[in-house]
C-alpha atoms as a PDB file:
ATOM      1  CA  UNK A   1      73.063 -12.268  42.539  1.00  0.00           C
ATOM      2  CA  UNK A   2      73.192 -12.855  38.811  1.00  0.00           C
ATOM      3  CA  UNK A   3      74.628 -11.040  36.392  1.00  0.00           C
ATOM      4  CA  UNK A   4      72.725 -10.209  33.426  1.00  0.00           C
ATOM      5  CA  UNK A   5      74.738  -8.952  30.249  1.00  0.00           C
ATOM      6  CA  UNK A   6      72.514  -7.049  27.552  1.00  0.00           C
ATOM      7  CA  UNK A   7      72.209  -3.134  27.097  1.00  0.00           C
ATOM      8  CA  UNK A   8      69.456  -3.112  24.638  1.00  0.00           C
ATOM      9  CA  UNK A   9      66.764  -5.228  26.483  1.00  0.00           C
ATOM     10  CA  UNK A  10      65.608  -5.353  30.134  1.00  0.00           C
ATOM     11  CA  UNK A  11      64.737  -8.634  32.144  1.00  0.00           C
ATOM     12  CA  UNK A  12      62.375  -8.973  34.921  1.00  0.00           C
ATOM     13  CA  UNK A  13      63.345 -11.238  37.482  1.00  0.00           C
ATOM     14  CA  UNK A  14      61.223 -12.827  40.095  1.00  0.00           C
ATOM     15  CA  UNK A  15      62.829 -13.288  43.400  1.00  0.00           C
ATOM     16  CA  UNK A  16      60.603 -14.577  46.716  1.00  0.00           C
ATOM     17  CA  UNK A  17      62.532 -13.025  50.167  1.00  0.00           C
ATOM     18  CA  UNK A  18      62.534 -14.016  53.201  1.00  0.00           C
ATOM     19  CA  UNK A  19      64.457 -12.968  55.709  1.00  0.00           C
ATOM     20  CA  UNK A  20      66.732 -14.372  56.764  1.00  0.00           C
ATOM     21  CA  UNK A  21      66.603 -16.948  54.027  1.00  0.00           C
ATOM     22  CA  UNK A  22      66.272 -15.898  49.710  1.00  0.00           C
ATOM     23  CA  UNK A  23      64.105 -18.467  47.713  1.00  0.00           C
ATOM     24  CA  UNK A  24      64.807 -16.981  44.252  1.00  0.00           C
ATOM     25  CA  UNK A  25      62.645 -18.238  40.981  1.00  0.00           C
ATOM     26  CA  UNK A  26      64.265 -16.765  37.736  1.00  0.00           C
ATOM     27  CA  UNK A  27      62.218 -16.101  34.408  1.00  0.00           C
ATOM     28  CA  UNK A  28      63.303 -13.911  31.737  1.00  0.00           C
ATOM     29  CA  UNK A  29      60.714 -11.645  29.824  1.00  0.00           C
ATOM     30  CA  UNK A  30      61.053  -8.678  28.480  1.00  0.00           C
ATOM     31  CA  UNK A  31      61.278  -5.652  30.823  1.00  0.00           C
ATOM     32  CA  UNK A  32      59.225  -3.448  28.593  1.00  0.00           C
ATOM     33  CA  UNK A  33      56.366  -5.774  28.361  1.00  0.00           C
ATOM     34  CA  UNK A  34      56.709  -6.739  32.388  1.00  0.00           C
ATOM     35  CA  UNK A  35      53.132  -5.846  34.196  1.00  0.00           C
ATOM     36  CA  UNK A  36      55.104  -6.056  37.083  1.00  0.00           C
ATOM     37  CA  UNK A  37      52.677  -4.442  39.020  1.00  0.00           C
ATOM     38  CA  UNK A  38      49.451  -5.850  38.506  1.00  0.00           C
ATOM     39  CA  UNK A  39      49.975  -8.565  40.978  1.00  0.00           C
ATOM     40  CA  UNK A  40      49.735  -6.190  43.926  1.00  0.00           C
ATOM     41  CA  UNK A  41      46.345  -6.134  46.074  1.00  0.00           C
ATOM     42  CA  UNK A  42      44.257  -2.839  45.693  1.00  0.00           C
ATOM     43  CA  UNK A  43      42.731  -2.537  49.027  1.00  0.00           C
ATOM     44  CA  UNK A  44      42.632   1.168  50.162  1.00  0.00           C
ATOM     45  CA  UNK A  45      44.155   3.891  48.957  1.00  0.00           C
ATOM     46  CA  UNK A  46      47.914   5.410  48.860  1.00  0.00           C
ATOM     47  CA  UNK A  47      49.221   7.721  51.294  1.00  0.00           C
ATOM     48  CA  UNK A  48      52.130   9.622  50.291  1.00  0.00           C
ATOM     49  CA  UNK A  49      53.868  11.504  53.447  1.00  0.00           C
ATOM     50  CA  UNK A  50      56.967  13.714  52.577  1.00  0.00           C
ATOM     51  CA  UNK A  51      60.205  13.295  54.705  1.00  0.00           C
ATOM     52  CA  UNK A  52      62.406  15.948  53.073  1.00  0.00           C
ATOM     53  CA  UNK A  53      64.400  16.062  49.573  1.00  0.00           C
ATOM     54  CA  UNK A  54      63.572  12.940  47.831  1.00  0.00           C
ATOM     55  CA  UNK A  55      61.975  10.946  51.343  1.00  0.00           C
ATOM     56  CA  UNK A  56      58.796   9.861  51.133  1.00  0.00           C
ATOM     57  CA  UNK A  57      56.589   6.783  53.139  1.00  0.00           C
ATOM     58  CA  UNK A  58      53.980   5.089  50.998  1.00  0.00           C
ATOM     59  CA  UNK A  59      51.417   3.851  52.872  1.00  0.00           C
ATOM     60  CA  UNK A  60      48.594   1.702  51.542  1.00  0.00           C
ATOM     61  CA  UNK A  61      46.927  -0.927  53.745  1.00  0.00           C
ATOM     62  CA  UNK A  62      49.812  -3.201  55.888  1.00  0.00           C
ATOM     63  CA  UNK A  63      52.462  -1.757  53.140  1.00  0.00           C
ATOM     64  CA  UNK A  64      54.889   0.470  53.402  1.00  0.00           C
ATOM     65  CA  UNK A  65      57.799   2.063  51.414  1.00  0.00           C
ATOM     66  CA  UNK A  66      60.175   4.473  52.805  1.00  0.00           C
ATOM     67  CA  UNK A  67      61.951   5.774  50.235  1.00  0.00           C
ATOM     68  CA  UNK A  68      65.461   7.799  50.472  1.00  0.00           C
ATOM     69  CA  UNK A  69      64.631   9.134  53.494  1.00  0.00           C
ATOM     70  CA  UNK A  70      67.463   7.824  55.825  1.00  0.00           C
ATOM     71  CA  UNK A  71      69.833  11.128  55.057  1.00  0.00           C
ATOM     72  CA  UNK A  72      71.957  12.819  57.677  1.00  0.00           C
ATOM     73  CA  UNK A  73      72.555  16.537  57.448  1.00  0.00           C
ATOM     74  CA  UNK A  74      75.982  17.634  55.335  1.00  0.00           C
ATOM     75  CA  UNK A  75      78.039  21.561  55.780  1.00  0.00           C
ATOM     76  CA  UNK A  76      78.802  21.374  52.474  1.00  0.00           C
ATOM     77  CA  UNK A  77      75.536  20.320  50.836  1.00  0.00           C
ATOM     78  CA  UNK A  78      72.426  22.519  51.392  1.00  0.00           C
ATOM     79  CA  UNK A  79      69.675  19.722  50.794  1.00  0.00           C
ATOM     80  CA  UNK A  80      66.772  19.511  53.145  1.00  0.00           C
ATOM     81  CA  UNK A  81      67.257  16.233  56.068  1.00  0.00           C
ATOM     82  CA  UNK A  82      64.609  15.177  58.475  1.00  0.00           C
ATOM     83  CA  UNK A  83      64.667  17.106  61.928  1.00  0.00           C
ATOM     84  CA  UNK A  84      66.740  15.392  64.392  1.00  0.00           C
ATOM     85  CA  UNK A  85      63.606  14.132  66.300  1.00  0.00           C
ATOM     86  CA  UNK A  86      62.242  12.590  63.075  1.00  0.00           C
ATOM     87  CA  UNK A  87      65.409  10.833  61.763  1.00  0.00           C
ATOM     88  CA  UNK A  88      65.225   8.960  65.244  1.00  0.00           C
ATOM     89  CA  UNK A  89      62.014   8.238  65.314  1.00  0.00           C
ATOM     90  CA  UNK A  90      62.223   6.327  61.635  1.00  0.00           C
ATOM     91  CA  UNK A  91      65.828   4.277  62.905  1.00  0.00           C
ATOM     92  CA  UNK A  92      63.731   3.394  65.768  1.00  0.00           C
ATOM     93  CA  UNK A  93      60.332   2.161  64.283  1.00  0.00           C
ATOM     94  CA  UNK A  94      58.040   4.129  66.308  1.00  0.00           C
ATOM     95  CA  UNK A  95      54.299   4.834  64.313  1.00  0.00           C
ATOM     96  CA  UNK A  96      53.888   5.535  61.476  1.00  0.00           C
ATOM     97  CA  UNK A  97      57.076   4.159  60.810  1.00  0.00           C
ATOM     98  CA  UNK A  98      56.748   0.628  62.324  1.00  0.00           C
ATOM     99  CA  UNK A  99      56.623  -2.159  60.296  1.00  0.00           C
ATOM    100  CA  UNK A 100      58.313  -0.475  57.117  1.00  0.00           C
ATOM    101  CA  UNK A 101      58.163  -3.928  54.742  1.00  0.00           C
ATOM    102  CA  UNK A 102      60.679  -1.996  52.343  1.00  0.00           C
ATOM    103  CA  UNK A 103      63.141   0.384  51.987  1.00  0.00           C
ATOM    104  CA  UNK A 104      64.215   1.866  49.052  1.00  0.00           C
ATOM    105  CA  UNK A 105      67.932   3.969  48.692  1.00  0.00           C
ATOM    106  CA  UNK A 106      68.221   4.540  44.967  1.00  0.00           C
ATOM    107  CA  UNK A 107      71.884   5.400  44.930  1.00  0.00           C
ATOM    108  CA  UNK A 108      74.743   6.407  47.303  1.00  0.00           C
ATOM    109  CA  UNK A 109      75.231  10.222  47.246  1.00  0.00           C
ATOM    110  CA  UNK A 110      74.854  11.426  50.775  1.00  0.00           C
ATOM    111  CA  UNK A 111      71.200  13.031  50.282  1.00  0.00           C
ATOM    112  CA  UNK A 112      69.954   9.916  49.761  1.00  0.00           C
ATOM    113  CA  UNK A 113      71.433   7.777  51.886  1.00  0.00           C
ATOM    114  CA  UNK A 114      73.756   7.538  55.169  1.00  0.00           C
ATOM    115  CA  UNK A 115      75.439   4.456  55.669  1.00  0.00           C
ATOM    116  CA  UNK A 116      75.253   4.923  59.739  1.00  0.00           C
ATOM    117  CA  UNK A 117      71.732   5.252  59.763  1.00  0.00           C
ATOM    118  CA  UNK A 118      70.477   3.057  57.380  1.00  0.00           C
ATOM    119  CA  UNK A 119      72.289   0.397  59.636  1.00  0.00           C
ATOM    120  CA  UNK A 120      70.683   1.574  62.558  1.00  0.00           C
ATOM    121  CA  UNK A 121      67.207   1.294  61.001  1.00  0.00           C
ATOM    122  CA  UNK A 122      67.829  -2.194  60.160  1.00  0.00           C
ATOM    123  CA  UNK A 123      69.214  -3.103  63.311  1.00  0.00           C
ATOM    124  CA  UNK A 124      66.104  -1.944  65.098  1.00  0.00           C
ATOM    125  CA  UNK A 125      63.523  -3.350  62.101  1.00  0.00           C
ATOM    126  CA  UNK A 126      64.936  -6.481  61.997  1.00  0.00           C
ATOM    127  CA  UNK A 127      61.361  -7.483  59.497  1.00  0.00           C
ATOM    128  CA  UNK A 128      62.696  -5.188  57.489  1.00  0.00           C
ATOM    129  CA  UNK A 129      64.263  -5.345  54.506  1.00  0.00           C
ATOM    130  CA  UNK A 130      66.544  -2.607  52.234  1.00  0.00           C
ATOM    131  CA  UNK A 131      66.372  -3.179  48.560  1.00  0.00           C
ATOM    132  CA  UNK A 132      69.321  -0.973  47.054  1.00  0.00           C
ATOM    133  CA  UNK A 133      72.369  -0.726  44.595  1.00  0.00           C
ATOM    134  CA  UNK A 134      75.964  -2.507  45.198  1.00  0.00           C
ATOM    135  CA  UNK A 135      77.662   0.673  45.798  1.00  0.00           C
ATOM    136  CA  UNK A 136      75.394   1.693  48.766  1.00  0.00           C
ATOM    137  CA  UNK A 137      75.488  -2.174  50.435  1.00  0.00           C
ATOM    138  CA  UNK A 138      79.326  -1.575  50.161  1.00  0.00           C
ATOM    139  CA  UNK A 139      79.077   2.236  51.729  1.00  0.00           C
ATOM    140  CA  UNK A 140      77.315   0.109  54.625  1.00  0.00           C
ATOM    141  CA  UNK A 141      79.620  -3.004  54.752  1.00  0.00           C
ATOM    142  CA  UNK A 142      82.433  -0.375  54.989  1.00  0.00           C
ATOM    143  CA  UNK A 143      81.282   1.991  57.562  1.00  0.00           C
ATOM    144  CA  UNK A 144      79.547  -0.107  59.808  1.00  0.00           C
ATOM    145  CA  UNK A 145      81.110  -2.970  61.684  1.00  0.00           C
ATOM    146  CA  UNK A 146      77.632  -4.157  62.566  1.00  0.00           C
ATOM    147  CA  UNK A 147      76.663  -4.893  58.996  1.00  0.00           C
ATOM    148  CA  UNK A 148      77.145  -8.375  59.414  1.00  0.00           C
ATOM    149  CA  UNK A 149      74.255  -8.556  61.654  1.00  0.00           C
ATOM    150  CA  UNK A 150      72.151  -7.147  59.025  1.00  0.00           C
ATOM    151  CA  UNK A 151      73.235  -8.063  55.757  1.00  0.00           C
ATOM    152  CA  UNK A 152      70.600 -10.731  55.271  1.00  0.00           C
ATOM    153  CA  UNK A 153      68.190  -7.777  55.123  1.00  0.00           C
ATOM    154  CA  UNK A 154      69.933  -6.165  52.380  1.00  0.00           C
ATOM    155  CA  UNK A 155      68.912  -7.070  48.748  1.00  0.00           C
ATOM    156  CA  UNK A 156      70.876  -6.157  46.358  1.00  0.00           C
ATOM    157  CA  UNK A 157      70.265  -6.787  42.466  1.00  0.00           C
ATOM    158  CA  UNK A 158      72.728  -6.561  40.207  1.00  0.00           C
ATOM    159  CA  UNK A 159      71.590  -4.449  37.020  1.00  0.00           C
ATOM    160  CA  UNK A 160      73.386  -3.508  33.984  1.00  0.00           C
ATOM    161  CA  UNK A 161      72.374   0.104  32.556  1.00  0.00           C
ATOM    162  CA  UNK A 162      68.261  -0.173  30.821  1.00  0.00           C
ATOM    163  CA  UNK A 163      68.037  -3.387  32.574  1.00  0.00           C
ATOM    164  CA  UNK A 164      65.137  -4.033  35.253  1.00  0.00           C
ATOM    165  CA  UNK A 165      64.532  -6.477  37.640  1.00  0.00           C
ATOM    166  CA  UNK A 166      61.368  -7.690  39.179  1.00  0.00           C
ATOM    167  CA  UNK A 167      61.581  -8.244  43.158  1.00  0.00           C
ATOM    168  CA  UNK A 168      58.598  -9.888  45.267  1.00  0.00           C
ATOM    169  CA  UNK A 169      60.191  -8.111  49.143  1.00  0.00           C
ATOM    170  CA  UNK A 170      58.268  -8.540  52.149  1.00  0.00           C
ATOM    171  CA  UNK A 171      54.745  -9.091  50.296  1.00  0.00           C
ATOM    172  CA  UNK A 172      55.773  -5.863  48.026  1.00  0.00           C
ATOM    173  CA  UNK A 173      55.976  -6.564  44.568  1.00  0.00           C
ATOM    174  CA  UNK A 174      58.983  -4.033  42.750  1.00  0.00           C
ATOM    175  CA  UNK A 175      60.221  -3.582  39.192  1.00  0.00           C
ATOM    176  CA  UNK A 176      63.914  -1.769  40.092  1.00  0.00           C
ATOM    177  CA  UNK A 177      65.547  -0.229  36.829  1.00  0.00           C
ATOM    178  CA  UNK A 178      68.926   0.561  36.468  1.00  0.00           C
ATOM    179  CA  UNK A 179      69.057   4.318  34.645  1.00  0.00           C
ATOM    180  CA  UNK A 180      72.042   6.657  34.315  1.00  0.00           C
ATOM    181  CA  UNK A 181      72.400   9.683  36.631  1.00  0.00           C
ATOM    182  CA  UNK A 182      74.237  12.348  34.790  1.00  0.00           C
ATOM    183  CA  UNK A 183      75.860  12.608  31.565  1.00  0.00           C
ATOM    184  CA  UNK A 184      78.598  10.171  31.806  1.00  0.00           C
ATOM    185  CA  UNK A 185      81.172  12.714  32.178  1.00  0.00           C
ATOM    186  CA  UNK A 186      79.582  13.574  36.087  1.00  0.00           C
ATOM    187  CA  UNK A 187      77.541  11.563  38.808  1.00  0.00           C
ATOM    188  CA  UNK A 188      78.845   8.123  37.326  1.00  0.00           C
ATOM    189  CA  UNK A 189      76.940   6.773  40.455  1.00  0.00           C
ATOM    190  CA  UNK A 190      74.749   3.344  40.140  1.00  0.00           C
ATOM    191  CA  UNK A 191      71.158   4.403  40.293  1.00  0.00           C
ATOM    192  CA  UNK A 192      67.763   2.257  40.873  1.00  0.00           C
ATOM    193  CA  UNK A 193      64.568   3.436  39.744  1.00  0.00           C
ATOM    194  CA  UNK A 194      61.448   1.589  41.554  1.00  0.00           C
ATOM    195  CA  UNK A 195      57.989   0.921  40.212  1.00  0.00           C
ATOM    196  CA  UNK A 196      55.157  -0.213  42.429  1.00  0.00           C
ATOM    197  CA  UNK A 197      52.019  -0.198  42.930  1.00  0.00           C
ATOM    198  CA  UNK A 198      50.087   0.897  46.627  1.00  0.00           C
ATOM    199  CA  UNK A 199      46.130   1.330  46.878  1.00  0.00           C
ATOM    200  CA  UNK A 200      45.308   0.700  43.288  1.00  0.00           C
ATOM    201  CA  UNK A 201      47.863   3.548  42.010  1.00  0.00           C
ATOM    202  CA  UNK A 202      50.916   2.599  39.754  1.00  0.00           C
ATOM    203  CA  UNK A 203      53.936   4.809  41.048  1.00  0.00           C
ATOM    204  CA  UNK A 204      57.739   5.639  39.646  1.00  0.00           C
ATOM    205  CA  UNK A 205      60.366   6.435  41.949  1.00  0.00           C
ATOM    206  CA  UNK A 206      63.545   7.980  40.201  1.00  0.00           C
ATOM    207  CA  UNK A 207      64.786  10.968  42.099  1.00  0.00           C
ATOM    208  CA  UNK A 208      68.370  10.299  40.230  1.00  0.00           C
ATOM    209  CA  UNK A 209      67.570  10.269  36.665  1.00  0.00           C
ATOM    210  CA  UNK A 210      67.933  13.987  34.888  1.00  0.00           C
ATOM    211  CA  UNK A 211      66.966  13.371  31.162  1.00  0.00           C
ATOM    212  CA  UNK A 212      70.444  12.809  29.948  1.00  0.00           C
ATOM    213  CA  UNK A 213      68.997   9.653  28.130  1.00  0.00           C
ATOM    214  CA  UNK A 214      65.849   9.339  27.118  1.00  0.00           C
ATOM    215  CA  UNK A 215      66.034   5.984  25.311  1.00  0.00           C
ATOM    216  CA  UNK A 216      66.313   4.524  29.179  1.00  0.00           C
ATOM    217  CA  UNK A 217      62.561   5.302  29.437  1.00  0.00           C
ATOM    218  CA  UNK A 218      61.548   4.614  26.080  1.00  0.00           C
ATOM    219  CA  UNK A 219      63.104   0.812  26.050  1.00  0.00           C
ATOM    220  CA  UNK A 220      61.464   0.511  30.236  1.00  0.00           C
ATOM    221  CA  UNK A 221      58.683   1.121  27.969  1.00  0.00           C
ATOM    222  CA  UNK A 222      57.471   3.765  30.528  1.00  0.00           C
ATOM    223  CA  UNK A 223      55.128   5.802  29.262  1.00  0.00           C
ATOM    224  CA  UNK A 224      53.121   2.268  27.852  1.00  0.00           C
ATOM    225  CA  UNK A 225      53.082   1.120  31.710  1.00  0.00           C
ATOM    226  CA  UNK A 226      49.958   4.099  33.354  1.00  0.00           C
ATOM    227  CA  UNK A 227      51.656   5.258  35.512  1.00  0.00           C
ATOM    228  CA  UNK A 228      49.501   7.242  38.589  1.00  0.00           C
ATOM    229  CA  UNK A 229      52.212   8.781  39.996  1.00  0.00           C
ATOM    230  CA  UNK A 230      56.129   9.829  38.868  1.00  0.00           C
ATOM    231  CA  UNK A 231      58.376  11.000  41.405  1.00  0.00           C
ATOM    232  CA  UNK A 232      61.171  12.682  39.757  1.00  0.00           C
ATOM    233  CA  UNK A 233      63.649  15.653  39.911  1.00  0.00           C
ATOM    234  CA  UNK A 234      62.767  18.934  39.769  1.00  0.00           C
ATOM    235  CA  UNK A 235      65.370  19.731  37.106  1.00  0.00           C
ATOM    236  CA  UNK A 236      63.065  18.251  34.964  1.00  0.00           C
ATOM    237  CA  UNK A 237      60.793  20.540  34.816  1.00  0.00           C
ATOM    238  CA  UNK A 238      62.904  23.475  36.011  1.00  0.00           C
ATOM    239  CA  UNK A 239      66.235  24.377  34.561  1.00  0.00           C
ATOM    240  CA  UNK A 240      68.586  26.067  37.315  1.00  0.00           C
ATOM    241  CA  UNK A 241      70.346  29.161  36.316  1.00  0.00           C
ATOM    242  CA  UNK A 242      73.636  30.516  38.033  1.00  0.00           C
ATOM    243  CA  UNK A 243      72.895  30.817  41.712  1.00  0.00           C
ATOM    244  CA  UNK A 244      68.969  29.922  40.691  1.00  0.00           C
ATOM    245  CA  UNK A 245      67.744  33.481  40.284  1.00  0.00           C
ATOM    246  CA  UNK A 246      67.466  32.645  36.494  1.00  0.00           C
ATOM    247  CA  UNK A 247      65.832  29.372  36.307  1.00  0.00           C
ATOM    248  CA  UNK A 248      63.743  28.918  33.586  1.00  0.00           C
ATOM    249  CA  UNK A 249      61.203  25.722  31.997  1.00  0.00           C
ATOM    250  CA  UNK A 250      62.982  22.927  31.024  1.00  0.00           C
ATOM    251  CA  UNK A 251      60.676  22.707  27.681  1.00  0.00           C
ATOM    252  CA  UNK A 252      62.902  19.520  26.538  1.00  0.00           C
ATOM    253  CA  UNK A 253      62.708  17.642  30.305  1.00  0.00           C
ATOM    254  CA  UNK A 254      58.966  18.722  30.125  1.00  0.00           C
ATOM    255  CA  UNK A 255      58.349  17.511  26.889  1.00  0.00           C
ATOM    256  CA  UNK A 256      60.106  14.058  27.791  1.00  0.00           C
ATOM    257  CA  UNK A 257      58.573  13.545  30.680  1.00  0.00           C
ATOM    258  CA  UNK A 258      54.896  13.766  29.292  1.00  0.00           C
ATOM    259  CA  UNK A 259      55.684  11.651  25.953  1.00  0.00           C
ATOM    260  CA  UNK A 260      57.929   8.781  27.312  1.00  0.00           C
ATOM    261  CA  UNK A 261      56.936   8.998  31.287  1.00  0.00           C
ATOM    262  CA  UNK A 262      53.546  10.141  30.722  1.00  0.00           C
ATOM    263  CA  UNK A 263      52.562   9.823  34.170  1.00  0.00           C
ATOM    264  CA  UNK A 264      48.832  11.472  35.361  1.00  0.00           C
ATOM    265  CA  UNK A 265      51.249  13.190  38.174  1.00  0.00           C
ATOM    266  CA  UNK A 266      54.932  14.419  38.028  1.00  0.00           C
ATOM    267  CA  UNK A 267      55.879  15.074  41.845  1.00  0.00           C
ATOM    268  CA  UNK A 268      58.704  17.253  41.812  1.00  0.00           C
ATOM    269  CA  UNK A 269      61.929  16.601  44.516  1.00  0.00           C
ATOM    270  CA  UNK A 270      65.251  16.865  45.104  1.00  0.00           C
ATOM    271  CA  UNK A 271      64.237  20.506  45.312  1.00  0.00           C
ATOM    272  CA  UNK A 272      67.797  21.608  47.317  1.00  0.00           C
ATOM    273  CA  UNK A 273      67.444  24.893  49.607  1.00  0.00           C
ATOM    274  CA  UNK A 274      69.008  27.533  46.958  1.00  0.00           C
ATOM    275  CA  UNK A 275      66.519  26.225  44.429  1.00  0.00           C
ATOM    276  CA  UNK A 276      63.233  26.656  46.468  1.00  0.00           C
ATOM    277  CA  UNK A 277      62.061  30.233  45.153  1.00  0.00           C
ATOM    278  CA  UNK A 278      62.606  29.147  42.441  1.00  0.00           C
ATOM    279  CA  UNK A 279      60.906  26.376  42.026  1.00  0.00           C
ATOM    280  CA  UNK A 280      57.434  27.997  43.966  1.00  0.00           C
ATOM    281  CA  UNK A 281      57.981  30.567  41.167  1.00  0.00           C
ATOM    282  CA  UNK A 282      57.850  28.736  38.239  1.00  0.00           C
ATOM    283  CA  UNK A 283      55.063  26.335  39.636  1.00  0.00           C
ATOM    284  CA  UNK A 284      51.969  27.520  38.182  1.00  0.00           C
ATOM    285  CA  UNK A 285      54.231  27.534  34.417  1.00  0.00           C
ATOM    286  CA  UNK A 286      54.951  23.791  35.101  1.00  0.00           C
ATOM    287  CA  UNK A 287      51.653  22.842  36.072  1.00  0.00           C
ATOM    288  CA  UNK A 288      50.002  24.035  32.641  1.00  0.00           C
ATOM    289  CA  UNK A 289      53.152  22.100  30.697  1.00  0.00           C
ATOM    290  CA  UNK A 290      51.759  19.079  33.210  1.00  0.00           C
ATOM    291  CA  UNK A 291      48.758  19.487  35.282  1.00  0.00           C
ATOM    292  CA  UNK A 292      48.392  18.070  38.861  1.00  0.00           C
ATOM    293  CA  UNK A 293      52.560  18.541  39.581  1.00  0.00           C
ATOM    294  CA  UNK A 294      52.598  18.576  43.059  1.00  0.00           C
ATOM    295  CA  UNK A 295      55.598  19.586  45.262  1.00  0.00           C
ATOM    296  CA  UNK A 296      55.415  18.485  48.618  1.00  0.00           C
ATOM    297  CA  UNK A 297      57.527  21.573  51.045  1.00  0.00           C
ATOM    298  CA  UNK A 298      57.029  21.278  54.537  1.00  0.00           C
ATOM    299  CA  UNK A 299      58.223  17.900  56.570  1.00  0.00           C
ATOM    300  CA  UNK A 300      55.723  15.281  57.087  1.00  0.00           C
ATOM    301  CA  UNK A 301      53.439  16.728  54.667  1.00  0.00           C
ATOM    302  CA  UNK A 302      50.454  13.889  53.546  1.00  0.00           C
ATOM    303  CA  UNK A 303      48.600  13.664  50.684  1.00  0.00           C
ATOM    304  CA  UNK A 304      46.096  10.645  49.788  1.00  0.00           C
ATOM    305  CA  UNK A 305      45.528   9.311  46.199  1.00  0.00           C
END
């Protein structure tokens, strides 16, 4: 893929995929300025069904997005994962999960993604393609001995830090942006944040950014793009306390996410077991910083927007 080399700007790069073969067309604009989204057809209207932690299909029409949602569970790590039942029934395609176009894994920290089943999705969607950062693709080419008989579903841009990238995948149209995930001194991880738009509704999915740096979202030129709907982590809006009993507002995550996000709906996940009563506590405070937060809780909850 190529390289691009600037921190202070972002590109938006057009690629055409088709698997198995990539027809790539380059042109360099600014990232900011990129209505990367307005190319997408508006013919029904979004639905959004929760998987668990930061999973989520987007349906709209023939699209669909699933989105971190391929997770396995972990004994140390007490993160919500599909039931056993529904993890199969996504590797295997079965309805509503046939004919995913896209999926999305925005970094590679177990409760996002699990090498062995992302594999065995693709290996069973063969249409289907992943869109994702190096360090995942190499998690997979690692773990997986069958990867070579899916790595020409894998795309794979290759983003330096405030840099975006616009993708054309399977008749989706994405803007990926690559954001820090902690502070530099913790969770050095690559991370991809997506922007799309489904039935007429411009959405942000970036379960991995926490704030650190809000200049990311300020040069993306976020807030400037309408965004419908931002799918983000609960941290912030909520800041954990020791063993979560004293979590209070996060006034400054609040405050950045309705100046330089400024979506019309912050979605809270990544909402981890411990946190839960916590976070159905401080709700109704959260939703008069930002009316309309929604948190979806219960496994294949739906919503339609």
């Amino acid at each position: 893929m190529t390289n691009l080399h600037s921190n202070r700007s972002s590109f938006s790069l057009l690629i055409s995929f088709a698997v198995p073969a990539i027809f790539a067309v380059i042109c360099a604009t600014s990232g900011a300025q990129a209505a990367a989204t307005n190319t997408m057809p508006q013919s029904s209207d979004l639905s959004v069904t929760y998987i668990a932690h930061c999973g989520f299909l987007f349906v709209s029409g023939d699209q669909k997005i699933l989105t971190d949602a391929l997770i396995e569970p972990s004994k140390e790590w007490p993160y919500t994962t599909p039931s056993p039942d529904l993890l199969k029934k996504m590797e295997r395609g079965e309805p509503p999960f046939d004919h995913i176009n896209v999926v999305l894994i925005s970094h590679n920290h177990i409760d996002h993604h699990s090498p062995a089943s992302s594999v065995r999705f693709l290996l069973n969607n063969p249409k289907t393609v992943l869109v994702t950062t190096p360090e995942v693709r190499w998690q997979m080419e690692h773990d997986s001995p069958e990867f070579k008989k899916i790595q020409s579903q894998v795309v794979v841009p290759d983003l330096e830090w405030k840099q975006s990238v616009t993708l054309e995948v399977n008749g989706v149209t994405l803007e990926l942006a690559r954001l820090k995930h902690g502070d530099d001194g913790q969770w050095r991880s690559i991370v991809y944040a997506a922007l799309f738009e489904m039935g007429g509704k411009k959405v942000l999915f970036a379960p991995a950014t926490l704030g650190y740096f809000p200049e990311e979202y300020t040069t993306l030129g976020y807030a400037r793009r309408g965004i419908d709907l931002a799918f983000l982590n609960f941290t912030l809006a909520i800041q954990p306390g020791p063993g979560w009993s004293a979590a209070t507002l996060n006034a400054a995550g609040i405050q950045t996410v309705r100046n330089l996000i400024a979506p019309k709906v912050m979605v809270l996940m990544h909402v981890e077991e411990p946190a839960e009563a916590s976070v159905e506590k401080l709700l109704p405070e959260v939703e008069k910083q930002l009316p309309g937060t929604i948190w979806f809780q219960h496994e294949l909850e739906s919503r339609t927007f």
